[in-house]
PDB file of N, CA and C in Angstrom:
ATOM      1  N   UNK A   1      11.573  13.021  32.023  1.00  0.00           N
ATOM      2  CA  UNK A   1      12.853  12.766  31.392  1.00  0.00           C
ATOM      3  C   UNK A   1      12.622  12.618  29.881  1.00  0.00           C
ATOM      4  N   UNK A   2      13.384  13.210  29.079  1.00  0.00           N
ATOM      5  CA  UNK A   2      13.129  13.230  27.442  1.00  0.00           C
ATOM      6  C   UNK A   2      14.501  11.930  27.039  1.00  0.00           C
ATOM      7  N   UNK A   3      13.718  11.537  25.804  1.00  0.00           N
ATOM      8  CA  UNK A   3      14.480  10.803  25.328  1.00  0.00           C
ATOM      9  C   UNK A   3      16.429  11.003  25.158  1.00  0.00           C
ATOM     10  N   UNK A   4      16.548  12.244  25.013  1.00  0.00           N
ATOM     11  CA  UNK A   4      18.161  12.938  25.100  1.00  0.00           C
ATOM     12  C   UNK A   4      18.497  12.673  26.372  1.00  0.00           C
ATOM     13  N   UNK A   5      18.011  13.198  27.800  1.00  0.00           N
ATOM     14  CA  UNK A   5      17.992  13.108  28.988  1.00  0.00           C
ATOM     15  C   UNK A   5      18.106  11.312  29.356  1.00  0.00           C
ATOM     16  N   UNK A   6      17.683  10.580  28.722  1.00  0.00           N
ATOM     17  CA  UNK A   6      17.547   8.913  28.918  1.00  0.00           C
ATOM     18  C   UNK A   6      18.923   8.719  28.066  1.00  0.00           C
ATOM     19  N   UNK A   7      19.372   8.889  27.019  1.00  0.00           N
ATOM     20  CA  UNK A   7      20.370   8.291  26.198  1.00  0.00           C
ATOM     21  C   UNK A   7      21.672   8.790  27.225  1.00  0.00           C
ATOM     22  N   UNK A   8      22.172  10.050  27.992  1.00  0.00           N
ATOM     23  CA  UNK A   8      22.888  10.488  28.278  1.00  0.00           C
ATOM     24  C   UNK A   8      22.848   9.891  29.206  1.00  0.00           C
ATOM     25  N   UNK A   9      21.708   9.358  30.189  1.00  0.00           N
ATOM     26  CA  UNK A   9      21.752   8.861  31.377  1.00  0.00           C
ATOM     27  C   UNK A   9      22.700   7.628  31.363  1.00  0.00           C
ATOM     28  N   UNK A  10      22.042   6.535  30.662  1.00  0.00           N
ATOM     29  CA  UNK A  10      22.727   5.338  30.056  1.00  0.00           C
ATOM     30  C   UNK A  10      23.911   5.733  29.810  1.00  0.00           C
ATOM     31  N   UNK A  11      24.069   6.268  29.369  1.00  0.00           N
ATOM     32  CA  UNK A  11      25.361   6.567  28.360  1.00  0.00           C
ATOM     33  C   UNK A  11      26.325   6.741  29.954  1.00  0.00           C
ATOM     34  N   UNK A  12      26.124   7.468  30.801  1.00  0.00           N
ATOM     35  CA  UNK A  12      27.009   7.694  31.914  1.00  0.00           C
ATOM     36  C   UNK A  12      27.109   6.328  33.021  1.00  0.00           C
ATOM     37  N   UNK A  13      26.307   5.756  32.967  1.00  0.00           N
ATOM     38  CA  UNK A  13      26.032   4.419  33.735  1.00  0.00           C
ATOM     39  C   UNK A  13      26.154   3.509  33.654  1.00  0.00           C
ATOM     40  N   UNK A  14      26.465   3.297  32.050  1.00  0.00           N
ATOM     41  CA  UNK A  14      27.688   2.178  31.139  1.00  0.00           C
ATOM     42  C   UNK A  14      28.892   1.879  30.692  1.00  0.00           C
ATOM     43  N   UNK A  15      28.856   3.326  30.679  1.00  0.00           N
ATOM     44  CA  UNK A  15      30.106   3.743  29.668  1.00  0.00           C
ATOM     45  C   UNK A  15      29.916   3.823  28.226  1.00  0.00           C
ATOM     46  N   UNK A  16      29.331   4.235  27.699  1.00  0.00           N
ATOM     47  CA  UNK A  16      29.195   4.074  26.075  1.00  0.00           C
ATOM     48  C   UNK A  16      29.248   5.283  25.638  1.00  0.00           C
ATOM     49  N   UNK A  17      29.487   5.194  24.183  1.00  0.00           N
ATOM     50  CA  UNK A  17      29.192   6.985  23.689  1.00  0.00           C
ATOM     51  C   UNK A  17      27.521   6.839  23.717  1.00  0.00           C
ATOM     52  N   UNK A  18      27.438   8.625  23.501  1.00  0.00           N
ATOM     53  CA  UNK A  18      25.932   8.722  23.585  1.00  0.00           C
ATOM     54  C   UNK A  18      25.585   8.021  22.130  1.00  0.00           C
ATOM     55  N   UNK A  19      25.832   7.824  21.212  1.00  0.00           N
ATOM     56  CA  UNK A  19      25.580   7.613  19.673  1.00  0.00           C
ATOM     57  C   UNK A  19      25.067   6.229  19.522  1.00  0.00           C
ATOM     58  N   UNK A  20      25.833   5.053  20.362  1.00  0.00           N
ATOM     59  CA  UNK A  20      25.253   3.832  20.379  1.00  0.00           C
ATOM     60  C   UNK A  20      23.993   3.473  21.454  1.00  0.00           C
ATOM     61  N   UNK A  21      24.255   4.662  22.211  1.00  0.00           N
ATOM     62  CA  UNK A  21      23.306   4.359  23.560  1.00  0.00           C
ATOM     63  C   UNK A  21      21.269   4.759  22.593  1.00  0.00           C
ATOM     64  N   UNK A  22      22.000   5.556  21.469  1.00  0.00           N
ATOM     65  CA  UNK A  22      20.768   6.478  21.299  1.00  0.00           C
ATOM     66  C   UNK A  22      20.357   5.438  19.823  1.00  0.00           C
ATOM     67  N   UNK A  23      21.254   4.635  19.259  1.00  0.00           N
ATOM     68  CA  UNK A  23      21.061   3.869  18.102  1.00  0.00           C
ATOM     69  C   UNK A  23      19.815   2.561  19.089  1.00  0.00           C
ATOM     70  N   UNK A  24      20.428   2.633  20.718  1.00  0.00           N
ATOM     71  CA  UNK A  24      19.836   0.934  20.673  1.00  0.00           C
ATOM     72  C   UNK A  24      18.233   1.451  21.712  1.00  0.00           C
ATOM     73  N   UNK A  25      18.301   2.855  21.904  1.00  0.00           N
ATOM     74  CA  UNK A  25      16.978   2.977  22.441  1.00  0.00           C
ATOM     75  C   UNK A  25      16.435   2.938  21.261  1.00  0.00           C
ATOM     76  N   UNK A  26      16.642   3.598  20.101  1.00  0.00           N
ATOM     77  CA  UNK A  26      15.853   4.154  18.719  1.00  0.00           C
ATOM     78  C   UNK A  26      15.657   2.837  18.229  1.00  0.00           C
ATOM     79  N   UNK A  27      16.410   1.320  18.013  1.00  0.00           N
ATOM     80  CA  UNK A  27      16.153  -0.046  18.143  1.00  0.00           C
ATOM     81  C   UNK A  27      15.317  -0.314  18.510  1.00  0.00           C
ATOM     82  N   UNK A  28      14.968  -0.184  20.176  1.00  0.00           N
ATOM     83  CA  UNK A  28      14.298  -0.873  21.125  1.00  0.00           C
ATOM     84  C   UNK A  28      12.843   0.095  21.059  1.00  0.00           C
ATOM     85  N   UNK A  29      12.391   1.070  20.530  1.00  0.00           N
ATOM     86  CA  UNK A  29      11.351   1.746  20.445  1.00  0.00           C
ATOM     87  C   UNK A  29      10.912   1.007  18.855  1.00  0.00           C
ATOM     88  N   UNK A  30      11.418   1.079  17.833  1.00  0.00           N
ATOM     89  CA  UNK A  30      10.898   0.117  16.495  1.00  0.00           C
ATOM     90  C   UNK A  30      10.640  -1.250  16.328  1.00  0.00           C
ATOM     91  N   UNK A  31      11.072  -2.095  17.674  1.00  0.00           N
ATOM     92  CA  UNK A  31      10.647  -3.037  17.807  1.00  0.00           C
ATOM     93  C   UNK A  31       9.455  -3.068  19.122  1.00  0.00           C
ATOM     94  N   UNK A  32       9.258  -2.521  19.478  1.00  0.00           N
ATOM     95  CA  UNK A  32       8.434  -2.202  20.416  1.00  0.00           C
ATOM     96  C   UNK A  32       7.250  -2.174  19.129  1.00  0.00           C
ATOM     97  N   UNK A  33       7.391  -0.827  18.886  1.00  0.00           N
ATOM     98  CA  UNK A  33       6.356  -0.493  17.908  1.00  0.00           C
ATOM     99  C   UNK A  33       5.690  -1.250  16.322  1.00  0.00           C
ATOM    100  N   UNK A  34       6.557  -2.073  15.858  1.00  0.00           N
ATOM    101  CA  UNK A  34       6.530  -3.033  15.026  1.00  0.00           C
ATOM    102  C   UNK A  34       6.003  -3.854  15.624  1.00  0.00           C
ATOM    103  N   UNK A  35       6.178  -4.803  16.695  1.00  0.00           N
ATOM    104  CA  UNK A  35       5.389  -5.541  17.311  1.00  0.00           C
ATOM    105  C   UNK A  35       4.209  -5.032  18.066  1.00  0.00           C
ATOM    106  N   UNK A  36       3.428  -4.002  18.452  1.00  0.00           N
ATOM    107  CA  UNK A  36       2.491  -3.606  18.456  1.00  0.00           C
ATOM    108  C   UNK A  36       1.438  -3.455  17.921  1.00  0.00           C
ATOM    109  N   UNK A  37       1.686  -2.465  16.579  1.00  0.00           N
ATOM    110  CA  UNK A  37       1.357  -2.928  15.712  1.00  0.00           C
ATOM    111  C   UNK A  37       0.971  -3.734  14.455  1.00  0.00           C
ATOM    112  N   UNK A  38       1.358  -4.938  15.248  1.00  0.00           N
ATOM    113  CA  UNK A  38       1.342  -6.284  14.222  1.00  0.00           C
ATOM    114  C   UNK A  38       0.371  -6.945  15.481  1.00  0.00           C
ATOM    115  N   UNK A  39       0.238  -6.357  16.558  1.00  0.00           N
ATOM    116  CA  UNK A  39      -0.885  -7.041  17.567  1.00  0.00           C
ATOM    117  C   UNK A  39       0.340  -7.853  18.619  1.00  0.00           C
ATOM    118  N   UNK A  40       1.152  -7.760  18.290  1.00  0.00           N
ATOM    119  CA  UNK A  40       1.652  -8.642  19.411  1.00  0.00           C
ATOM    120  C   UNK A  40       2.439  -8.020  20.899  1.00  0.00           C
ATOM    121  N   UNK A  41       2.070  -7.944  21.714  1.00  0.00           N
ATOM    122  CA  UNK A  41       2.515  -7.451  22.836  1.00  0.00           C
ATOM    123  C   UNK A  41       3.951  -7.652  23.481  1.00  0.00           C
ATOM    124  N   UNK A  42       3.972  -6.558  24.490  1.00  0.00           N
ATOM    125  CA  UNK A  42       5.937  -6.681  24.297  1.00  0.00           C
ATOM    126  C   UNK A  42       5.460  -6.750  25.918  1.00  0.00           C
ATOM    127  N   UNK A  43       6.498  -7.908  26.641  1.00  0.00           N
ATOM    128  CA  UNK A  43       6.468  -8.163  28.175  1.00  0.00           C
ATOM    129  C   UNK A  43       8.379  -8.058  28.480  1.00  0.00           C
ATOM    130  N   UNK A  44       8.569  -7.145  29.254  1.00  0.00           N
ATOM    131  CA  UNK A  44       9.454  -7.010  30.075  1.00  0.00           C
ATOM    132  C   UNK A  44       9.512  -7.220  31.477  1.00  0.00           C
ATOM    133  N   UNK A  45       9.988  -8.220  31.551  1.00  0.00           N
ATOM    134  CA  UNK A  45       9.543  -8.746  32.927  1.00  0.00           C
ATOM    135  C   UNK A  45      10.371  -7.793  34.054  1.00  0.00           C
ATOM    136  N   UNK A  46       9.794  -7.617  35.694  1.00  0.00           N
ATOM    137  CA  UNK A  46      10.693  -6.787  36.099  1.00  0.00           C
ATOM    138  C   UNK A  46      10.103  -5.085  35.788  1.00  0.00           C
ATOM    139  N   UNK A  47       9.600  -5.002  34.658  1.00  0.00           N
ATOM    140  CA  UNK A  47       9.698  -3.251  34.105  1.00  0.00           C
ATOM    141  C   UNK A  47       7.786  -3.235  33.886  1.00  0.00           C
ATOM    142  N   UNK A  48       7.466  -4.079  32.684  1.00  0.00           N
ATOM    143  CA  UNK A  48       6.182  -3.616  32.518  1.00  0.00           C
ATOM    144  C   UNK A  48       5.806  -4.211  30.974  1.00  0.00           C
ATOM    145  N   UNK A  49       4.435  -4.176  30.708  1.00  0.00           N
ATOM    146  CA  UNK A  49       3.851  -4.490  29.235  1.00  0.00           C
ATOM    147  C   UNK A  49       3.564  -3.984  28.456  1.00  0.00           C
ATOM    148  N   UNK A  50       4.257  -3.595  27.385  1.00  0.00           N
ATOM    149  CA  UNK A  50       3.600  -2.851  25.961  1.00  0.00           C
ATOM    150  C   UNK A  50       1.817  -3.805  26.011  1.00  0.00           C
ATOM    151  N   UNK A  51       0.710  -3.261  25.866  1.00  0.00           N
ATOM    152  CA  UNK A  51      -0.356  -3.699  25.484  1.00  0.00           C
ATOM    153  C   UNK A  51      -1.028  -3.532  24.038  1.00  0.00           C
ATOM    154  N   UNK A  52      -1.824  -3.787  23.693  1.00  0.00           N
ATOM    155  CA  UNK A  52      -3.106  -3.309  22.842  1.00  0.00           C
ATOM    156  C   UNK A  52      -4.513  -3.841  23.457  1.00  0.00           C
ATOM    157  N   UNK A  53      -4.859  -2.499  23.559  1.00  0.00           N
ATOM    158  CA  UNK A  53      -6.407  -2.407  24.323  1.00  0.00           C
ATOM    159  C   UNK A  53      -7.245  -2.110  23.263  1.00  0.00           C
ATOM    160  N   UNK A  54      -8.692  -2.905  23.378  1.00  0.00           N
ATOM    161  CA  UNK A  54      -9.502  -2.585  22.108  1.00  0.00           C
ATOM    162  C   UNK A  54     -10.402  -1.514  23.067  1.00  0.00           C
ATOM    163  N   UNK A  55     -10.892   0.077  21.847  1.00  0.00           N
ATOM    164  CA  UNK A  55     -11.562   0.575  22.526  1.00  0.00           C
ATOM    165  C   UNK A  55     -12.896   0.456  22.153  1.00  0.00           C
ATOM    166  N   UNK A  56     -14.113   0.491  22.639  1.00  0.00           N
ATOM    167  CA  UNK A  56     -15.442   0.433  21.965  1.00  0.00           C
ATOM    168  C   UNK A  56     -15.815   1.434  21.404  1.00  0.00           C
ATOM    169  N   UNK A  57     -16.770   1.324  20.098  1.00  0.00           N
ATOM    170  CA  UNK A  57     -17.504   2.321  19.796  1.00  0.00           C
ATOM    171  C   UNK A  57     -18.452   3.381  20.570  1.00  0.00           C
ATOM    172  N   UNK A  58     -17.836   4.707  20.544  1.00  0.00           N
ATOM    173  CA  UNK A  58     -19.047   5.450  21.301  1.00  0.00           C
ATOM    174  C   UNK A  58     -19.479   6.821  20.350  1.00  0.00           C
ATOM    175  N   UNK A  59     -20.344   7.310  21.407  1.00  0.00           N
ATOM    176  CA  UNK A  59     -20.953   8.691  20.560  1.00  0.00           C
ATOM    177  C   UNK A  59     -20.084   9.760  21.151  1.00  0.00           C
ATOM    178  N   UNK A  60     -19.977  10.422  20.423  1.00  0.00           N
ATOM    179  CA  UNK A  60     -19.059  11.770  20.745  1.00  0.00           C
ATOM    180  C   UNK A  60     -19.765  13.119  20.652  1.00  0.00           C
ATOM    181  N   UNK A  61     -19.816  14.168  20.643  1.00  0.00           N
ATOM    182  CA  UNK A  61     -20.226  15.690  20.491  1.00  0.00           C
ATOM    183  C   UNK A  61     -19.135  16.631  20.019  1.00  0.00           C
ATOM    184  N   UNK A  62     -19.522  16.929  18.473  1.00  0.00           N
ATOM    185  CA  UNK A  62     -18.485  18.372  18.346  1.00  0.00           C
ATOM    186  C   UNK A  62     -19.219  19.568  18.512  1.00  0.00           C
ATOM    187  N   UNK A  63     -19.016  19.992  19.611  1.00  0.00           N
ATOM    188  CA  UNK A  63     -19.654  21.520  20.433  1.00  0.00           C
ATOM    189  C   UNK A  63     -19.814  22.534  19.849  1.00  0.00           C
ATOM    190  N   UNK A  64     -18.661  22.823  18.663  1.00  0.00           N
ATOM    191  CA  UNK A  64     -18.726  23.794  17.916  1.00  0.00           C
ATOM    192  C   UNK A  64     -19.751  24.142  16.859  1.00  0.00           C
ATOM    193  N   UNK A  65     -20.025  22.532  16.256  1.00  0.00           N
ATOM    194  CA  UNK A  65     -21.623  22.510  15.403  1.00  0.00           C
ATOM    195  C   UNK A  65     -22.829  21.843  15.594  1.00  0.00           C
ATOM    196  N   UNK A  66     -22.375  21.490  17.442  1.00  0.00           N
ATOM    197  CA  UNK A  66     -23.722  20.886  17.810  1.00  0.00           C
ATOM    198  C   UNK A  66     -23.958  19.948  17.514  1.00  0.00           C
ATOM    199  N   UNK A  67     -22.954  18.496  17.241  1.00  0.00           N
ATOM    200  CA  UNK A  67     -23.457  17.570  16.409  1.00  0.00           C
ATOM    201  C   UNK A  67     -23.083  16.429  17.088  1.00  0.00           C
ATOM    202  N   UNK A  68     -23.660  15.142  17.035  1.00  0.00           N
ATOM    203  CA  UNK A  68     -23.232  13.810  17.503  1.00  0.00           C
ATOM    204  C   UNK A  68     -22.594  13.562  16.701  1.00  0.00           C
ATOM    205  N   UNK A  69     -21.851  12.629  16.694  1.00  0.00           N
ATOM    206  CA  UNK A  69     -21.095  11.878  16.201  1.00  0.00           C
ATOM    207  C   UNK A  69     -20.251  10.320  16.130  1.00  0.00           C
ATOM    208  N   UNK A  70     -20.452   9.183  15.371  1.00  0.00           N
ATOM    209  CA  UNK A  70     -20.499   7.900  15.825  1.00  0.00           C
ATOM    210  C   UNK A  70     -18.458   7.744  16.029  1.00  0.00           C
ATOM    211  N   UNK A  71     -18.039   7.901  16.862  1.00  0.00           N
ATOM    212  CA  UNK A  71     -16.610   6.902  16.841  1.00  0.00           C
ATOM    213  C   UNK A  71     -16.163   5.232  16.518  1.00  0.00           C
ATOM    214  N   UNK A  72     -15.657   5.032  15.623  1.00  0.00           N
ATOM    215  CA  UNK A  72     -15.631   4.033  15.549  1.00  0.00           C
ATOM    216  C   UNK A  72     -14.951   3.236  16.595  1.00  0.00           C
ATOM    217  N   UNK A  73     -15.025   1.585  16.896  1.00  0.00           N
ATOM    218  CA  UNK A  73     -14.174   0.592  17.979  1.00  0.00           C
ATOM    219  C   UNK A  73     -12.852   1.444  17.188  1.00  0.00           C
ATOM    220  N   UNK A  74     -11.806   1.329  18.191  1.00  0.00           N
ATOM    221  CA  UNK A  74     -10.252   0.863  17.861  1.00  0.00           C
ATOM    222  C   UNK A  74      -9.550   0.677  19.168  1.00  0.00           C
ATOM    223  N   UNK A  75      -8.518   0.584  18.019  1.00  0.00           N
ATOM    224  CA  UNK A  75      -6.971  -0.265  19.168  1.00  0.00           C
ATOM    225  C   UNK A  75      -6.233   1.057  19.480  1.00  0.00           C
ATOM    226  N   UNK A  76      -5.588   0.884  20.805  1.00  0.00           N
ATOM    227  CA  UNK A  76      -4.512   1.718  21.079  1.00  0.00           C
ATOM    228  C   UNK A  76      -3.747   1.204  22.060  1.00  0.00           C
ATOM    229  N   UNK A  77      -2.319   1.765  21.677  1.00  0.00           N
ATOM    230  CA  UNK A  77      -1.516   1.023  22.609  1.00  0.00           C
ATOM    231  C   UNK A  77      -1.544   1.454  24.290  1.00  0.00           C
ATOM    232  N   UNK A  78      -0.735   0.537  25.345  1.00  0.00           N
ATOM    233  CA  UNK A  78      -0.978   0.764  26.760  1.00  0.00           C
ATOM    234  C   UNK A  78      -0.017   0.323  27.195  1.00  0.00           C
ATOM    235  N   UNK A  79       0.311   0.603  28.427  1.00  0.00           N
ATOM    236  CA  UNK A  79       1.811   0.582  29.422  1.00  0.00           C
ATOM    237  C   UNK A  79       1.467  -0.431  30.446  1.00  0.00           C
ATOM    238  N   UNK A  80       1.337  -1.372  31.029  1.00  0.00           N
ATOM    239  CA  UNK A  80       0.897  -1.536  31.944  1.00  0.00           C
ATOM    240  C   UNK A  80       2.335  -2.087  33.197  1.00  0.00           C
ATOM    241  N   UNK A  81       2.582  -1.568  33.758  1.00  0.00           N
ATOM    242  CA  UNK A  81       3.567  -1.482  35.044  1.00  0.00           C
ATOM    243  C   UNK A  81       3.243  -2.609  36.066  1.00  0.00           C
ATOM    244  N   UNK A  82       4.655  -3.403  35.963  1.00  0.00           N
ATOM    245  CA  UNK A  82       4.775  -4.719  36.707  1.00  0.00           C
ATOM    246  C   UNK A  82       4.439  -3.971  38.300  1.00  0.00           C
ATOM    247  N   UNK A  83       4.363  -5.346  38.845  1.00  0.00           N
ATOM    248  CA  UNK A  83       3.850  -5.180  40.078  1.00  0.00           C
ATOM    249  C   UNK A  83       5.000  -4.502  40.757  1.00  0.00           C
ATOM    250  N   UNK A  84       6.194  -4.913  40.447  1.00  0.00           N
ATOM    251  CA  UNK A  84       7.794  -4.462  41.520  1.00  0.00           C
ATOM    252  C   UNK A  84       7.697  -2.673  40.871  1.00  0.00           C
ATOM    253  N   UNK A  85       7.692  -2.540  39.761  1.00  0.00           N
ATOM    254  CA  UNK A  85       7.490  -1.349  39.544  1.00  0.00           C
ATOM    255  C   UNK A  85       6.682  -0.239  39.962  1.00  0.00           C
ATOM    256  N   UNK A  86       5.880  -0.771  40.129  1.00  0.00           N
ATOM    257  CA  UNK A  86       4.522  -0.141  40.876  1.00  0.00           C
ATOM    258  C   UNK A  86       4.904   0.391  42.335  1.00  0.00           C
ATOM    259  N   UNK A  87       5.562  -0.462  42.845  1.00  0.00           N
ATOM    260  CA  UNK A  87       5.955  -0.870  44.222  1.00  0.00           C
ATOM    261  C   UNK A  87       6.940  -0.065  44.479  1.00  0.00           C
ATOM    262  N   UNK A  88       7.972   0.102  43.805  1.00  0.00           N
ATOM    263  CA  UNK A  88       9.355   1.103  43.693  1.00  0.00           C
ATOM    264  C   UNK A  88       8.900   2.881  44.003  1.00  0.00           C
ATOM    265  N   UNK A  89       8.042   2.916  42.781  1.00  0.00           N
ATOM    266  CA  UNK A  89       7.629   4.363  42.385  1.00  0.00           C
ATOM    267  C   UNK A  89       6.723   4.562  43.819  1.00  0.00           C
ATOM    268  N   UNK A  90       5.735   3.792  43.860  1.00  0.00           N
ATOM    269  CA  UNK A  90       4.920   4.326  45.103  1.00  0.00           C
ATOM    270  C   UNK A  90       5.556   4.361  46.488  1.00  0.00           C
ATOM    271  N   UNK A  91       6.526   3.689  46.975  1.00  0.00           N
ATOM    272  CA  UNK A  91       7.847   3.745  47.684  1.00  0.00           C
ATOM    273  C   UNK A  91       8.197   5.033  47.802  1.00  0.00           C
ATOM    274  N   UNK A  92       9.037   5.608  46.309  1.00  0.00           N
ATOM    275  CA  UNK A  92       9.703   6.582  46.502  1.00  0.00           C
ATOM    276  C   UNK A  92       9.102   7.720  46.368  1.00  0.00           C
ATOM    277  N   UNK A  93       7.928   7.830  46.057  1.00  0.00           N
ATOM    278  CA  UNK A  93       6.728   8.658  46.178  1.00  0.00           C
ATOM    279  C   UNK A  93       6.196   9.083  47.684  1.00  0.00           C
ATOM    280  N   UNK A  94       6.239   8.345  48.636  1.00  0.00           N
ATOM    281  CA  UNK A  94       5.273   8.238  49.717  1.00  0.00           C
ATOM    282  C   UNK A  94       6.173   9.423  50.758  1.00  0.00           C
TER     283      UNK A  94
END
């Protein structure tokens, strides 16, 4: 489902125009992401956790010139899916 496909969805399941439906996802993604990147994690209870996972430093290979290469540690963000969620999808999956 693309973000257009999500605003229209809402938008039919509320009643709203698509314009506010698409102002308060585009909201709810900059605060997501503002708080992420400030380190602080986003918990939706019910749905799931914005994270930040630290990754470790490793060695890498670029194949093309044969070469190692050191990666540095970093952060990246992560989804992690409440337990009821988990539970739903693998449900309607099975």
């Amino acid at each position: 489902m693309t973000k257009a496909e999500l605003v229209a969805e809402i938008s039919r399941k509320i009643g709203l125009e698509k314009k506010q439906v698409m102002d308060t996802v585009e909201a709810l993604m900059d605060v997501v992401s503002t708080s992420l990147a400030s380190g602080e994690p986003v918990y939706l209870r019910g749905f799931g956790s914005f994270i930040i996972k630290q990754r470790a430093a490793k060695t890498a290979r670029n194949i093309t010139q044969n070469t190692t290469i050191q990666l540095p540690p970093r952060k990246v963000p992560a989804f992690k899916p409440s337990k009821s969620l988990t539970v739903k999808v693998d449900k309607n999956n099975a």
